[in-house]
N, C-alpha and C. Protein backbone atom coordinates (compact mmCIF):
# COMPACT_ATOMS: atom_id res chain seq x y z
N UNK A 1 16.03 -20.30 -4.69
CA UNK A 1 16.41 -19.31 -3.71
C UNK A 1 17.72 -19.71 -3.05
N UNK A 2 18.59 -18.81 -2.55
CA UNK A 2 19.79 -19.11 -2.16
C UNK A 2 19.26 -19.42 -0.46
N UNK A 3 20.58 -19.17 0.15
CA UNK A 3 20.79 -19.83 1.55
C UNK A 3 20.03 -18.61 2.58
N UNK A 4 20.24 -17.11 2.00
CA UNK A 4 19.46 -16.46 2.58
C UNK A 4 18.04 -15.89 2.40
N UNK A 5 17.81 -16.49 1.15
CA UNK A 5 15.85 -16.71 0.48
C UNK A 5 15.97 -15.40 0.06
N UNK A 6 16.80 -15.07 -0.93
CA UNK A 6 17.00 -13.70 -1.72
C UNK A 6 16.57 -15.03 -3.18
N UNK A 7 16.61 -14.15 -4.32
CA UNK A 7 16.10 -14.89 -5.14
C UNK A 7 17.02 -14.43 -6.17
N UNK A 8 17.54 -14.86 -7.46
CA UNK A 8 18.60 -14.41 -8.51
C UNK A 8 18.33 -13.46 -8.80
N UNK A 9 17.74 -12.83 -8.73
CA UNK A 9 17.79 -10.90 -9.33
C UNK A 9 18.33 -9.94 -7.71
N UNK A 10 18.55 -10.73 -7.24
CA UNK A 10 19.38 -10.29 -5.75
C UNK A 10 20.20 -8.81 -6.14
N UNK A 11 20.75 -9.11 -6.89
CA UNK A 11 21.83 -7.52 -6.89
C UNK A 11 20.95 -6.87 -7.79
N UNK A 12 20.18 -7.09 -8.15
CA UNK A 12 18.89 -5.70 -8.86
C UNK A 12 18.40 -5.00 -7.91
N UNK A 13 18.24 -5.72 -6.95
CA UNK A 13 17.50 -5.06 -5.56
C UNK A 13 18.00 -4.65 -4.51
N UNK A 14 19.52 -4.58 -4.99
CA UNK A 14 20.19 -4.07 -3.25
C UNK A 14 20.84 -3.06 -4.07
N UNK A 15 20.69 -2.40 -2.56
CA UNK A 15 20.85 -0.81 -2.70
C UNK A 15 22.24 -1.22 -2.34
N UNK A 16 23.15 -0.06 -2.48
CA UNK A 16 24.51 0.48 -1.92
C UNK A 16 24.34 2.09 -1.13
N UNK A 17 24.34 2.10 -0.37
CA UNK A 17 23.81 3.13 0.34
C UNK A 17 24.91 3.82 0.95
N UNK A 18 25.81 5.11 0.45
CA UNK A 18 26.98 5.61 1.40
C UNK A 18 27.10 7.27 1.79
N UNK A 19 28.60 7.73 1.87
CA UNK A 19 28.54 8.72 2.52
C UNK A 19 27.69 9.33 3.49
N UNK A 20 27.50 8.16 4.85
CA UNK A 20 26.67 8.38 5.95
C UNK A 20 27.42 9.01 6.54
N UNK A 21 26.78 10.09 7.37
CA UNK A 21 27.23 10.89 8.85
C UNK A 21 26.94 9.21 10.27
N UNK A 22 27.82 9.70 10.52
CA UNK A 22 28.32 8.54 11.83
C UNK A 22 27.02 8.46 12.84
N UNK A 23 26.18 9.62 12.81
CA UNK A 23 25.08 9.93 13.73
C UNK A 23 23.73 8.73 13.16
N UNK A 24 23.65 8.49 11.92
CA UNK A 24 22.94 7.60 11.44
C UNK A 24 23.07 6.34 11.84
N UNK A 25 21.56 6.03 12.47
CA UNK A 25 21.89 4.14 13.03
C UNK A 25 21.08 3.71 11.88
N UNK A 26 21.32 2.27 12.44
CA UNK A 26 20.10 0.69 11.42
C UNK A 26 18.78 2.19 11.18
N UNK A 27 18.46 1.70 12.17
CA UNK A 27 16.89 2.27 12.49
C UNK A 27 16.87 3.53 11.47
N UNK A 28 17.33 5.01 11.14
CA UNK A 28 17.47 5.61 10.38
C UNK A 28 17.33 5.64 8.70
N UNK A 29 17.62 4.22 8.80
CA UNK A 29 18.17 3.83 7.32
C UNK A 29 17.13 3.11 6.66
N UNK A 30 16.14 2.43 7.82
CA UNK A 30 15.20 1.57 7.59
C UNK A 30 13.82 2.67 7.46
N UNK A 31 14.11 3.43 8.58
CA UNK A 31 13.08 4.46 7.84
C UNK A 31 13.27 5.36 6.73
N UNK A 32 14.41 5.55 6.01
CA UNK A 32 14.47 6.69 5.45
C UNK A 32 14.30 5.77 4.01
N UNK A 33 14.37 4.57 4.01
CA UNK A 33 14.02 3.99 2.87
C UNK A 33 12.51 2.41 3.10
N UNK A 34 11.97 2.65 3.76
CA UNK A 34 10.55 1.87 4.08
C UNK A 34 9.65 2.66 3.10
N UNK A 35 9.42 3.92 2.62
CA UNK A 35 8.46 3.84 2.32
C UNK A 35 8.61 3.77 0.54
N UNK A 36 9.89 3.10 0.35
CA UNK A 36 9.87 3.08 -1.38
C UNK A 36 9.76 1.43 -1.57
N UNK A 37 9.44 0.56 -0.49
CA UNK A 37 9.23 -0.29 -0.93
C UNK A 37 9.55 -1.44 0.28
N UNK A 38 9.33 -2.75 -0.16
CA UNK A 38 9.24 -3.68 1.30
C UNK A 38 10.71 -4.15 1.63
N UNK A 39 11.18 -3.54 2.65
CA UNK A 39 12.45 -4.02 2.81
C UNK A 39 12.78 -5.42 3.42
N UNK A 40 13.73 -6.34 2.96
CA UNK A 40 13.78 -7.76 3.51
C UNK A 40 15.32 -7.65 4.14
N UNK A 41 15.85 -7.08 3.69
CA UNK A 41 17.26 -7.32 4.74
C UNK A 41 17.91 -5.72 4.48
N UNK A 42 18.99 -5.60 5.48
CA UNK A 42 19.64 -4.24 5.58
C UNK A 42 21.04 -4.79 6.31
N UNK A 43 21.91 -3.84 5.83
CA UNK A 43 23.22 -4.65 6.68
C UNK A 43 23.80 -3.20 6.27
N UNK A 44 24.06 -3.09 7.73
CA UNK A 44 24.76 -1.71 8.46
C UNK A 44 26.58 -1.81 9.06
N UNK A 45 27.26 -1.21 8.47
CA UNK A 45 28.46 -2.33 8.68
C UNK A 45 29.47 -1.13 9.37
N UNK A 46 29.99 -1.99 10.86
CA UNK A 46 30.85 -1.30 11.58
C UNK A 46 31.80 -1.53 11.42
N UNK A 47 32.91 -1.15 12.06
CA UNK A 47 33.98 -1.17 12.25
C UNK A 47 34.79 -2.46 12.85
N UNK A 48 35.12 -3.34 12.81
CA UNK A 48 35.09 -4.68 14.03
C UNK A 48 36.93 -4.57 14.38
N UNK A 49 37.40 -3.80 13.86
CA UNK A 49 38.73 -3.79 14.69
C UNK A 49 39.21 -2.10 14.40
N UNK A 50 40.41 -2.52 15.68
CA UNK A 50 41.29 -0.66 15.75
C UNK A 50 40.54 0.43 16.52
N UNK A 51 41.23 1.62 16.33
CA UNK A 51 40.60 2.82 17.35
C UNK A 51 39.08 2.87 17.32
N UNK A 52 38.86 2.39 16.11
CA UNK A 52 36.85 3.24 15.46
C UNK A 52 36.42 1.89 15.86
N UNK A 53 36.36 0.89 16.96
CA UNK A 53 35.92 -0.52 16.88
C UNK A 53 34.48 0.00 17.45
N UNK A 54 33.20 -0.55 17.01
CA UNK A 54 32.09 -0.11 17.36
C UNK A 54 31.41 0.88 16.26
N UNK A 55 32.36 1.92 15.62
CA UNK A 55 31.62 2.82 14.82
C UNK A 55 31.01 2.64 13.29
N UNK A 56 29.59 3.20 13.19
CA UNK A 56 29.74 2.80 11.94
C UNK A 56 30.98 3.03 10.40
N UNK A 57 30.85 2.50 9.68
CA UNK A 57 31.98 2.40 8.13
C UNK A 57 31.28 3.52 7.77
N UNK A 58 30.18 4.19 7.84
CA UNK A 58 29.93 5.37 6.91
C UNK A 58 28.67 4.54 5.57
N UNK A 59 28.83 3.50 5.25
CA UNK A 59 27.63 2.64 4.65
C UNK A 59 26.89 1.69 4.79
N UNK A 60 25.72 1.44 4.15
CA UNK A 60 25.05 -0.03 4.41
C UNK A 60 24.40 -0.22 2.78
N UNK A 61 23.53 -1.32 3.20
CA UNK A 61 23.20 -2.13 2.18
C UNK A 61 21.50 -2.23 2.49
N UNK A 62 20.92 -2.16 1.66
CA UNK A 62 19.53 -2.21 1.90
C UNK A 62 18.81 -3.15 0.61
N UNK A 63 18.29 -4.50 1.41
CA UNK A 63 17.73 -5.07 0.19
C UNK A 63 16.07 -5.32 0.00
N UNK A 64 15.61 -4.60 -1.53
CA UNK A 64 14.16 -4.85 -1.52
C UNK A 64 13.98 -6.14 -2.27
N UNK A 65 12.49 -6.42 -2.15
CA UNK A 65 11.77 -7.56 -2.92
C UNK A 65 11.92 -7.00 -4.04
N UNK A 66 11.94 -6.30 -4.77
CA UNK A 66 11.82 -6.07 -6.67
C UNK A 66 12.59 -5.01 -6.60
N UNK A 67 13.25 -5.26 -8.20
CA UNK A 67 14.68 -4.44 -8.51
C UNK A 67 13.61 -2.84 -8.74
N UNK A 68 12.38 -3.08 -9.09
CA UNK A 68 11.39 -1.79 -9.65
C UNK A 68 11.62 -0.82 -7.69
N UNK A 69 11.41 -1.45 -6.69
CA UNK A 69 11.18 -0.67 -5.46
C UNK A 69 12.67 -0.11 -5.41
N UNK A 70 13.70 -1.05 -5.31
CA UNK A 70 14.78 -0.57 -5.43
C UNK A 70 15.46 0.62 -6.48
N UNK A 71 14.94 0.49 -7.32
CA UNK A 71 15.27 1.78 -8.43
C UNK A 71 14.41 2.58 -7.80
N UNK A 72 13.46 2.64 -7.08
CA UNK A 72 12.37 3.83 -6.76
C UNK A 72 13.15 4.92 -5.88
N UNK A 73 13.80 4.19 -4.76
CA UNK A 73 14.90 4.67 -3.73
C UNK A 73 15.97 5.01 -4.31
N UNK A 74 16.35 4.49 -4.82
CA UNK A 74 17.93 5.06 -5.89
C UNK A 74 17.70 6.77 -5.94
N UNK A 75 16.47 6.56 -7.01
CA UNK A 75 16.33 7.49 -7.84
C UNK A 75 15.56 9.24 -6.87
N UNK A 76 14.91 8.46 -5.56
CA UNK A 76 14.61 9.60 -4.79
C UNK A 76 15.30 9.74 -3.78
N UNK A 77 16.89 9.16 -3.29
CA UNK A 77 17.47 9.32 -2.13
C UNK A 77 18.62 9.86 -2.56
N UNK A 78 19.01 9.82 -3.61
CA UNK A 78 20.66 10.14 -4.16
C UNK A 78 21.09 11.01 -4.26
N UNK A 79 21.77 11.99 -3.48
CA UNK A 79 22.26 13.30 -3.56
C UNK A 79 21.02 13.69 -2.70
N UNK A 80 20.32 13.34 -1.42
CA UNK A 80 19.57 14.22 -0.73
C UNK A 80 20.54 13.94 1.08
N UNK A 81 20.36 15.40 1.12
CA UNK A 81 21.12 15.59 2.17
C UNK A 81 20.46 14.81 3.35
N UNK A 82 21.06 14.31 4.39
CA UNK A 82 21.22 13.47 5.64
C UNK A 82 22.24 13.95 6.39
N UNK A 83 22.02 14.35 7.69
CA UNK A 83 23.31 15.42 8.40
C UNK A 83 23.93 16.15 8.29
N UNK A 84 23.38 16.72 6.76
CA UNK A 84 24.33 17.50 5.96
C UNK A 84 25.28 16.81 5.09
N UNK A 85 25.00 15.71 5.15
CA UNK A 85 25.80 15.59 4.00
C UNK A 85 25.44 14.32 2.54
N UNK A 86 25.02 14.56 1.28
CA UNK A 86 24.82 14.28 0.54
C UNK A 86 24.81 12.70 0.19
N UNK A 87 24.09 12.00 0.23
CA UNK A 87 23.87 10.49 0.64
C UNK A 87 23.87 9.96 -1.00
N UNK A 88 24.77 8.61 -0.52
CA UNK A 88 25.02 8.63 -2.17
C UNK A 88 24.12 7.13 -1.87
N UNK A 89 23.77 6.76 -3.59
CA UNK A 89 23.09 5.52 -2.99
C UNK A 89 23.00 4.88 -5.02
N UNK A 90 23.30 4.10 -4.72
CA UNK A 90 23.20 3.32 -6.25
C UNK A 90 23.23 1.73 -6.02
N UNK A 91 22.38 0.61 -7.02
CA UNK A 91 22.54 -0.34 -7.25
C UNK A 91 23.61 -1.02 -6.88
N UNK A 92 23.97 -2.01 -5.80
CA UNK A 92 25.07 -2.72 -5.59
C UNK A 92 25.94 -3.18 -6.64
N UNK A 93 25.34 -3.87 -7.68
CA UNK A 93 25.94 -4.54 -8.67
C UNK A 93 26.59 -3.17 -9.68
N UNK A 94 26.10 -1.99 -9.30
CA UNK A 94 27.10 -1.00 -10.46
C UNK A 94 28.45 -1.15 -10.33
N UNK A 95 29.39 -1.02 -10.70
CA UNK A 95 30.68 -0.98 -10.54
C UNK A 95 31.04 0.67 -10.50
N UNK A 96 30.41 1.39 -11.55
CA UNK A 96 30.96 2.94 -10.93
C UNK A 96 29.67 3.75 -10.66
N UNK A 97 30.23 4.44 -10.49
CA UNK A 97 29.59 5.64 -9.77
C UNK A 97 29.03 6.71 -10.63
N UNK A 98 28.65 6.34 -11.60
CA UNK A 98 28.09 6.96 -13.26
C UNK A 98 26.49 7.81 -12.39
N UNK A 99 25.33 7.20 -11.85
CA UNK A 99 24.96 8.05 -10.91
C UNK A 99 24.86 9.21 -10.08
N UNK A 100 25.87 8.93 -9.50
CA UNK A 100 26.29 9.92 -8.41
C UNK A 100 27.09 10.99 -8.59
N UNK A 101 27.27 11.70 -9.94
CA UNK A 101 27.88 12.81 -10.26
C UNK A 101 28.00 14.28 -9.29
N UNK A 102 26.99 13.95 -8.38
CA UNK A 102 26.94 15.45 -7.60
C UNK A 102 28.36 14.89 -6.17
N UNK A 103 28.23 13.38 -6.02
CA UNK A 103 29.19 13.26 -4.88
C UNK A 103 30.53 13.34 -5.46
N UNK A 104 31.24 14.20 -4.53
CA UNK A 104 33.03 14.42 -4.89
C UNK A 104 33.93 13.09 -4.68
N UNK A 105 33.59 12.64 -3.91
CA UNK A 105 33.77 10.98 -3.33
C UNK A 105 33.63 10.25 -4.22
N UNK A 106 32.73 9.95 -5.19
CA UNK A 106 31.97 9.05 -6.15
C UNK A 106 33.29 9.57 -6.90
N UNK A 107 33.65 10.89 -7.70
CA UNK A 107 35.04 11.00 -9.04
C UNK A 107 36.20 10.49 -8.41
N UNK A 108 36.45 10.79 -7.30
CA UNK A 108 37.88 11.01 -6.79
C UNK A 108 37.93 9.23 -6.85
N UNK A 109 36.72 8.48 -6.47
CA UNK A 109 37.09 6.97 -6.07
C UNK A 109 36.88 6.52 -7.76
N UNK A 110 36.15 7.13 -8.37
CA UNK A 110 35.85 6.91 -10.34
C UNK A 110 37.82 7.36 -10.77
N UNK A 111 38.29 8.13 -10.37
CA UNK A 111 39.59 8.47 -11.02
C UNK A 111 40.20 7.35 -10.57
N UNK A 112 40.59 7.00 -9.23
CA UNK A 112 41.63 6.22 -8.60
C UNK A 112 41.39 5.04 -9.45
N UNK A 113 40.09 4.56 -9.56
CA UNK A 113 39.91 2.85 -10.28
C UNK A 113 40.40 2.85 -11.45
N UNK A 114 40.80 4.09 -12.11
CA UNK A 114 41.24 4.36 -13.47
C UNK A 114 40.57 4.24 -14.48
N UNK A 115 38.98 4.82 -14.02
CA UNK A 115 37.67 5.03 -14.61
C UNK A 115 38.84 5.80 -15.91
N UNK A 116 37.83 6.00 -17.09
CA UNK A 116 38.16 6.48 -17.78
C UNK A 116 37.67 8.28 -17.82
N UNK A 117 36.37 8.18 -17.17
CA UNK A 117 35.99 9.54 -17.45
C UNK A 117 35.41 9.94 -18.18
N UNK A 118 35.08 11.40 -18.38
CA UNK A 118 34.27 11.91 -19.64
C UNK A 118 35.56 12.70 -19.80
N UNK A 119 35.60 13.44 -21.24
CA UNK A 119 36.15 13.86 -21.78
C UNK A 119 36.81 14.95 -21.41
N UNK A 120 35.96 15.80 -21.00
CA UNK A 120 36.07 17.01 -20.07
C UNK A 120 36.56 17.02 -18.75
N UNK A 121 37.18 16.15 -17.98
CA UNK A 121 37.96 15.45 -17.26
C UNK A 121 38.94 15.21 -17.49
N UNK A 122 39.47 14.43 -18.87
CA UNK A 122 40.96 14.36 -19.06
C UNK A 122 41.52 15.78 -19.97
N UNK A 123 40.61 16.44 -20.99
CA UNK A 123 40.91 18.00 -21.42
C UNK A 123 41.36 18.71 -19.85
N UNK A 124 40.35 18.60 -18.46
CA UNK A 124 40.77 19.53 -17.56
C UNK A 124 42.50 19.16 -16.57
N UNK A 125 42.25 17.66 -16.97
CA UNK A 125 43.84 17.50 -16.81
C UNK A 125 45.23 17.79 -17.21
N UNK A 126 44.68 17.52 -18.84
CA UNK A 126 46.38 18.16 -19.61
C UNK A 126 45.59 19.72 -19.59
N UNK A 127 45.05 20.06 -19.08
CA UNK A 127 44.83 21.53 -18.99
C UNK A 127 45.89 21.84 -17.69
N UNK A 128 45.66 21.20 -16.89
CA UNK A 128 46.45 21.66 -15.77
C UNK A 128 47.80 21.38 -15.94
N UNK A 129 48.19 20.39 -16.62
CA UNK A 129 49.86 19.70 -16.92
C UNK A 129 50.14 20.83 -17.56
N UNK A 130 49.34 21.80 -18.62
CA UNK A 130 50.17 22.64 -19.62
C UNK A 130 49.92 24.01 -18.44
N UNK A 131 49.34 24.04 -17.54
CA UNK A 131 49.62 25.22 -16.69
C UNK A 131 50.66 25.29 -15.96
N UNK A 132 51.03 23.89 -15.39
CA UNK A 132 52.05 23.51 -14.76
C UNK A 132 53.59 23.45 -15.06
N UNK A 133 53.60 23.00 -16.52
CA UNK A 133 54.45 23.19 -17.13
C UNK A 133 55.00 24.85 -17.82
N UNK A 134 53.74 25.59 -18.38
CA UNK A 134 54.21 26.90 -18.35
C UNK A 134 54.78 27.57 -17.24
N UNK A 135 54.11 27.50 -16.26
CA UNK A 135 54.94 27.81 -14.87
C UNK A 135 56.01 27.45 -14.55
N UNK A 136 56.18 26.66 -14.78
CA UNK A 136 57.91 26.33 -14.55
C UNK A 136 58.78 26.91 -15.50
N UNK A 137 58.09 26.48 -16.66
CA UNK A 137 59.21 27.75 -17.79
C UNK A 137 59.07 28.83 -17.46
N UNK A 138 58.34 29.71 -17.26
CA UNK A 138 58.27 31.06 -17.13
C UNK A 138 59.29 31.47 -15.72
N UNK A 139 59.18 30.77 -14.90
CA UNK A 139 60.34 30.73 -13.50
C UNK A 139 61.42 30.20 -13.90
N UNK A 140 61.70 29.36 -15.00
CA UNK A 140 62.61 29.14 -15.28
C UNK A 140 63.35 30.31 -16.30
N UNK A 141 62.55 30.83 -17.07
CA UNK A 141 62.87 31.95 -17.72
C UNK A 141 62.91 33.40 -16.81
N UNK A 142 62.52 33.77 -15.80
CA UNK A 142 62.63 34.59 -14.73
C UNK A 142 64.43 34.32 -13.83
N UNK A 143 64.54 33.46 -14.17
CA UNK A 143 66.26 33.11 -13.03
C UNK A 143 65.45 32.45 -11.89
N UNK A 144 64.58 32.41 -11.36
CA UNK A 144 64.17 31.90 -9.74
C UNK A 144 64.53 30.65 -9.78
N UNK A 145 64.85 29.99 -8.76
CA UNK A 145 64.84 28.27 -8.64
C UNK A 145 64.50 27.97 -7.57
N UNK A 146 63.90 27.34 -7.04
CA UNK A 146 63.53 26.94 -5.60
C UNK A 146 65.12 26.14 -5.14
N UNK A 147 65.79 25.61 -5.42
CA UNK A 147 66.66 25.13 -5.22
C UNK A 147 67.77 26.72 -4.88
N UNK A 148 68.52 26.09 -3.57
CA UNK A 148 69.89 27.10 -3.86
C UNK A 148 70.87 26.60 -4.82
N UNK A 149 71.26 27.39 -4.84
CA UNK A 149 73.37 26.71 -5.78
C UNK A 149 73.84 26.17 -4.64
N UNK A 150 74.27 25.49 -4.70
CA UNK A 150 75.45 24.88 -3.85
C UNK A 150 76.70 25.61 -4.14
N UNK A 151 77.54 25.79 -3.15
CA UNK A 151 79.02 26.79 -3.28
C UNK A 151 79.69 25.98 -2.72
N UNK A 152 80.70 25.93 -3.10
CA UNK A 152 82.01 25.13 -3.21
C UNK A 152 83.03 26.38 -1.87
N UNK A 153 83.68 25.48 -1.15
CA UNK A 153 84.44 25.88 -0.03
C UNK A 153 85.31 27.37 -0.81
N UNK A 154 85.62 26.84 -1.94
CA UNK A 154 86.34 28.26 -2.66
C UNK A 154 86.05 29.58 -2.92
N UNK A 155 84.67 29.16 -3.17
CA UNK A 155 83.62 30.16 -4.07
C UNK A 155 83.22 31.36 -2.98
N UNK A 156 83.54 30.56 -1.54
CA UNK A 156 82.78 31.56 -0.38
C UNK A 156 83.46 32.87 -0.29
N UNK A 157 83.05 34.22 -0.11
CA UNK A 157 84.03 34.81 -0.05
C UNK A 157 84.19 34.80 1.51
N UNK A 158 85.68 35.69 1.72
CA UNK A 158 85.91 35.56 2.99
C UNK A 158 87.22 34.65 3.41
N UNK A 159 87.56 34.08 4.08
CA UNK A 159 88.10 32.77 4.31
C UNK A 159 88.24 31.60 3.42
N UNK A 160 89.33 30.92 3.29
CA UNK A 160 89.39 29.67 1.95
C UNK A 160 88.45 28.54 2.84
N UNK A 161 88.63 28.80 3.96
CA UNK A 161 87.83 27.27 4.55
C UNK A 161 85.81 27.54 4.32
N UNK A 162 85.27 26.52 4.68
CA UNK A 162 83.96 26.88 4.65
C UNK A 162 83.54 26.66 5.81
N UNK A 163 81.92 27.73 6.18
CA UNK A 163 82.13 28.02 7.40
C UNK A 163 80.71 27.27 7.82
N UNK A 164 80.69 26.77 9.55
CA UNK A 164 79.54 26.19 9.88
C UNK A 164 78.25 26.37 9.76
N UNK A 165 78.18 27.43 9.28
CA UNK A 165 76.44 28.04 9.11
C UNK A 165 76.69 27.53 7.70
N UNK A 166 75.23 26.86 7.44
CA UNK A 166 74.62 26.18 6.72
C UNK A 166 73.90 27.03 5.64
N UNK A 167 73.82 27.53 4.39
CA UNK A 167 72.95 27.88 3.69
C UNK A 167 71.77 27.52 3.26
């Protein structure tokens, strides 16, 4: 047993518990996951410096005696709403967020790590590059430019000098 009497299957059994509403304390968390199994530690993690000093981070950590209680909670808390808003919760030791497909949070933080994705993810990307790109040709083939021309002091009509109003 280590220093805190967790035992080597330690990250089988801890939860990752996020996208909390700020209204959620310890106490909340301990009940909303007590009855999938015997909880031995929980760690609720604030803020300890800057404007938000005191508030909760939005996650915690919840650890059971057997990785079996811990998958029990995974599997009945994940994507169930809490303040309204969709509580994500997976195995500490996962690295992505393969789980949590219903949270928008879970892709957007799966894209940034430079997850690879499913397939249908990078098709909906060069889907959008070739929308993006037709659009610009087609405005480019229309004459529009978001850009003005720049005119040369000569070009103005009127006066040879150029004048203080700004185009």
């Amino acid at each position: 047993m280590d220093q805190k009497g967790f035992d080597g299957d330690r990250s089988e059994s801890r939860l990752y518990v996020g996208n909390l509403d700020f209204r959620v304390s310890e106490s909340d968390i301990i009940k909303m996951f007590s009855p999938f199994g015997k909880i031995i530690a929980e760690d609720f993690l604030w803020h300890t410096r800057g404007p938000k000093r005191g508030e909760p981070r939005g996650y915690a950590f919840v650890q059971y005696t057997t990785k079996e209680e811990a998958q029990l909670a995974k599997e009945k808390m994940n994507g169930r709403l809490v303040c309204g808003r969709p509580v994500v919760v997976h195995l500490a030791s996962e690295k992505c967020f393969v789980d949590s497909g219903n949270s928008h949070r879970a892709m957007k933080d799966k894209k940034l790590a430079g997850g690879s994705g499913s397939k249908s993810v990078q098709t909906d990307r060069a889907a959008k590059i070739a929308a993006i790109k037709h659009k610009l040709k087609s405005l480019e083939d229309e004459g529009c430019s978001t850009k003005r021309p720049r005119f040369k002091s000569d070009d103005l009509p009127g006066s040879g000098k150029q004048s203080d109003k700004k185009c």
